[in-house]
C-alpha atoms as a PDB file:
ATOM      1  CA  UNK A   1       1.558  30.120 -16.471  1.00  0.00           C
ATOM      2  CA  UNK A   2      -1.599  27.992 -16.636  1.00  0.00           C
ATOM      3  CA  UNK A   3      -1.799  24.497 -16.294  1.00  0.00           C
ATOM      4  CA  UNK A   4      -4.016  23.182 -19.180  1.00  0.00           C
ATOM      5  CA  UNK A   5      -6.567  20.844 -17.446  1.00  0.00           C
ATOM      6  CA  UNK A   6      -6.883  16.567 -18.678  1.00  0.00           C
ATOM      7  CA  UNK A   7      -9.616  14.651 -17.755  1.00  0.00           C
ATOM      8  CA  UNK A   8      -8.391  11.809 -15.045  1.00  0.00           C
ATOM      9  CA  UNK A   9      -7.629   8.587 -16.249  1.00  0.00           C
ATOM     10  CA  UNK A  10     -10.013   5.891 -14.789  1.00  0.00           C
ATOM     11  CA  UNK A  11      -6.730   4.030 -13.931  1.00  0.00           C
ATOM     12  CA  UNK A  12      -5.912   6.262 -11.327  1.00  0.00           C
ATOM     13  CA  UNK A  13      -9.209   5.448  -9.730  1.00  0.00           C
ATOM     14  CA  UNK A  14      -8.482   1.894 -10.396  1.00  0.00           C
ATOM     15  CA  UNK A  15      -5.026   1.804  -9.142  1.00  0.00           C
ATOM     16  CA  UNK A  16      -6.338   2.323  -5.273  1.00  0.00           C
ATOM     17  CA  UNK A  17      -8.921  -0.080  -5.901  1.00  0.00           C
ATOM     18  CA  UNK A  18      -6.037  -3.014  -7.233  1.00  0.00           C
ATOM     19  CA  UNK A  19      -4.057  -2.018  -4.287  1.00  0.00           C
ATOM     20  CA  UNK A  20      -7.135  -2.965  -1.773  1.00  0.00           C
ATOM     21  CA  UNK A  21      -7.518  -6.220  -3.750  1.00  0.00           C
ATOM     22  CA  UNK A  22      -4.079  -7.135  -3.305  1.00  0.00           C
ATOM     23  CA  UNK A  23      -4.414  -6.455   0.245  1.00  0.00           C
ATOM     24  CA  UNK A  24      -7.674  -8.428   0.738  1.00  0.00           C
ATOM     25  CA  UNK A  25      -5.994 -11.806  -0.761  1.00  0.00           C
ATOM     26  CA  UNK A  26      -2.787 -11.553   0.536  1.00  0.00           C
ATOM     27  CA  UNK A  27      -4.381 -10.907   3.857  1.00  0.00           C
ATOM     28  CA  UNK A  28      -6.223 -14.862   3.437  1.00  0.00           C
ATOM     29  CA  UNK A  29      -2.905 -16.457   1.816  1.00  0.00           C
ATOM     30  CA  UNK A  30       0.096 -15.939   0.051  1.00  0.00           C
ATOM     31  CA  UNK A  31      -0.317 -14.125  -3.550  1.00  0.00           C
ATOM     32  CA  UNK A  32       1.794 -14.090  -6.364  1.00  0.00           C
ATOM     33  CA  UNK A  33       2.642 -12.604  -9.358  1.00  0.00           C
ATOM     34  CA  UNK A  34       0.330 -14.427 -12.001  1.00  0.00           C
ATOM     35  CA  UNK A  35      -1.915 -15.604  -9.877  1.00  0.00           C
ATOM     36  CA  UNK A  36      -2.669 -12.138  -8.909  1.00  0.00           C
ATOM     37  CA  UNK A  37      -3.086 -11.083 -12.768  1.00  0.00           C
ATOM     38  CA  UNK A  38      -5.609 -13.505 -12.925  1.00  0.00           C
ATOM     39  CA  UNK A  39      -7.695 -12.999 -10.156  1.00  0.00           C
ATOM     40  CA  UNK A  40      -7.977  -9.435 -11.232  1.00  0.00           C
ATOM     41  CA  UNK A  41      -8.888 -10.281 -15.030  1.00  0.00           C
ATOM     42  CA  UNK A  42     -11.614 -11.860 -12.914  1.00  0.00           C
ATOM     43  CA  UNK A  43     -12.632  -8.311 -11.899  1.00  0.00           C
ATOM     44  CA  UNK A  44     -12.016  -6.963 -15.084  1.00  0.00           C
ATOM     45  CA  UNK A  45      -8.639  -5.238 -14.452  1.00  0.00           C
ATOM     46  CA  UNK A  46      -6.110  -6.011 -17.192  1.00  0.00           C
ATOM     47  CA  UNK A  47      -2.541  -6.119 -15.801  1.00  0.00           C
ATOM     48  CA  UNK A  48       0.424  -6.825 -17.430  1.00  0.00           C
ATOM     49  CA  UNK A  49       3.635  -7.909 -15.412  1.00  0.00           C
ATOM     50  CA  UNK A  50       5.093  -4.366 -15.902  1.00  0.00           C
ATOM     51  CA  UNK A  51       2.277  -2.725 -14.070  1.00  0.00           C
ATOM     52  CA  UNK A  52       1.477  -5.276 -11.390  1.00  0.00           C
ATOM     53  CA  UNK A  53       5.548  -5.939 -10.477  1.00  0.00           C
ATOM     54  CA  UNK A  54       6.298  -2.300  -9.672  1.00  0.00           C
ATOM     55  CA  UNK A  55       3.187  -1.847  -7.828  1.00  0.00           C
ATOM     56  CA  UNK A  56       3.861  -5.102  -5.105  1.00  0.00           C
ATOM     57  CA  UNK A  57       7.448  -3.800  -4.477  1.00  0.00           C
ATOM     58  CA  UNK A  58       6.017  -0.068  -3.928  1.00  0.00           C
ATOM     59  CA  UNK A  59       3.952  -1.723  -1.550  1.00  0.00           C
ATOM     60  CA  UNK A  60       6.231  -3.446   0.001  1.00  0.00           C
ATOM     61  CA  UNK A  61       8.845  -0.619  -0.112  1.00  0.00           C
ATOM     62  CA  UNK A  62       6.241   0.876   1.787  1.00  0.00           C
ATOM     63  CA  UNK A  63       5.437  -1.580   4.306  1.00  0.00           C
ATOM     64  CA  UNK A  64       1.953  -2.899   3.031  1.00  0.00           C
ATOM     65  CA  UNK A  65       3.391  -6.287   2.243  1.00  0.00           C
ATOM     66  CA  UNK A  66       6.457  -8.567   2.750  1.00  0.00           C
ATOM     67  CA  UNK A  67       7.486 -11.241   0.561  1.00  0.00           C
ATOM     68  CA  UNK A  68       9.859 -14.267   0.310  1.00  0.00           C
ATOM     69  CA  UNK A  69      11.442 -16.394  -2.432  1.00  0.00           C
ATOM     70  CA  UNK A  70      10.081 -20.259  -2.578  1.00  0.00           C
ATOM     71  CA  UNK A  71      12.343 -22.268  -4.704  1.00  0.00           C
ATOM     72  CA  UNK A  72      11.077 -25.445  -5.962  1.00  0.00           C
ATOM     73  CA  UNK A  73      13.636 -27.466  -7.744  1.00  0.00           C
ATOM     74  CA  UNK A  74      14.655 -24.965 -10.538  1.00  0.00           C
ATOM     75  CA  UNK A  75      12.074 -22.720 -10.447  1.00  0.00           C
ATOM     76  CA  UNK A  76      11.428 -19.774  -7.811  1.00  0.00           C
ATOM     77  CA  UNK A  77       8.681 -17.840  -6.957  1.00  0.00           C
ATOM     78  CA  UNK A  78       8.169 -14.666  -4.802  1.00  0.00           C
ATOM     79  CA  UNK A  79       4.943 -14.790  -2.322  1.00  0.00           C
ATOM     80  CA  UNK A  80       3.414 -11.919  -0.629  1.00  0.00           C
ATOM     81  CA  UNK A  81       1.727 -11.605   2.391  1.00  0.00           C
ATOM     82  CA  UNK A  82       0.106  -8.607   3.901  1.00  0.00           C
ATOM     83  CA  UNK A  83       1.954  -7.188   7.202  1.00  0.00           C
ATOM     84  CA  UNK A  84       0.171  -5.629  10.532  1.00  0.00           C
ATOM     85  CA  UNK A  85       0.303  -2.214   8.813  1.00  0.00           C
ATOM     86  CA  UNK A  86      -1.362  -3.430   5.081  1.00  0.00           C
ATOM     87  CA  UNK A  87      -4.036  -5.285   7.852  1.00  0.00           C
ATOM     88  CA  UNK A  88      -4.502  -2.120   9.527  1.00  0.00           C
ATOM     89  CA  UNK A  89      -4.758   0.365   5.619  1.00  0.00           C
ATOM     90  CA  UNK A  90      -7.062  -2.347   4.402  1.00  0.00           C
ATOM     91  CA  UNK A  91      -9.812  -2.468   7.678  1.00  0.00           C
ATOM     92  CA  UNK A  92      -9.719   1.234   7.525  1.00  0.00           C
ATOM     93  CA  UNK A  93     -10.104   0.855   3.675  1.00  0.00           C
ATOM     94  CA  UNK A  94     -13.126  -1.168   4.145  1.00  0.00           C
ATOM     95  CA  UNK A  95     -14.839   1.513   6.228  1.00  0.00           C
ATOM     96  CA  UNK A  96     -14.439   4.081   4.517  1.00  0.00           C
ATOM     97  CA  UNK A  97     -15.342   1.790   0.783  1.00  0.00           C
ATOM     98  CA  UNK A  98     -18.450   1.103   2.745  1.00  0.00           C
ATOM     99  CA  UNK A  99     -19.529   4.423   3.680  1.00  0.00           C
ATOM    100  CA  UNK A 100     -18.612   5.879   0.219  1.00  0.00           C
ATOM    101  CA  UNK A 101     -20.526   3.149  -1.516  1.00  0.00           C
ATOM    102  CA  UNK A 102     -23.429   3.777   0.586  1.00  0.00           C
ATOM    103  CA  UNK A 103     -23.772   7.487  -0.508  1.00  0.00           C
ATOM    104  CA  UNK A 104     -22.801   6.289  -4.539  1.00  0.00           C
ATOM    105  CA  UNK A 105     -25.913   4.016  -4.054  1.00  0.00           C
ATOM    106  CA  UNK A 106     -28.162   5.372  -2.030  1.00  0.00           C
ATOM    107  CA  UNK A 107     -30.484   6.996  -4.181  1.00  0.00           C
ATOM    108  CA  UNK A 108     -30.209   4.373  -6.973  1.00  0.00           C
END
């Protein structure tokens, strides 16, 4: 039986790229939730809390990032930080963004 063939969604691109941005900022500090959302509506990714939410834990399930709860008073928040191996994925990230954006560009 054969597969009809879909055009990719750019959000499958995008989703790698997201992933590298959360890596990038929780590499310099702790990131959160929100904050996160709005530093990418910066880039001009549109994330909803159902989207970004399930994508930190994966990441985390995975080993990219740890996180911990910071209660203040009443209110808690959960802060990510990047660990040794989401350093590692992101340096060898960089590399290879910079190569491939060399050949996307180089005849432009």
């Amino acid at each position: 039986m054969l597969r009809k063939s879909y055009p990719m969604d750019g959000r499958e691109f995008y989703s790698s790229l997201i992933r590298l941005h959360i890596l990038h900022h929780a590499v310099k500090e702790p990131i959160f939730g929100l904050a996160i959302i709005e530093e990418l509506a910066c880039h001009g990714y549109k994330l909803s809390s159902g989207t970004l939410y399930p994508m930190l834990h994966d990441m985390e399930r995975k080993g990219y990032l740890h996180s911990v709860e910071e209660r203040s008073g009443r209110h808690s928040r959960r802060l990510y930080r990047t660990t040794e191996l989401g350093k590692t994925t992101l340096e060898d990230a960089k590399e290879k963004v910079k190569e491939l954006f060399g050949e996307l560009f180089e005849n432009s």
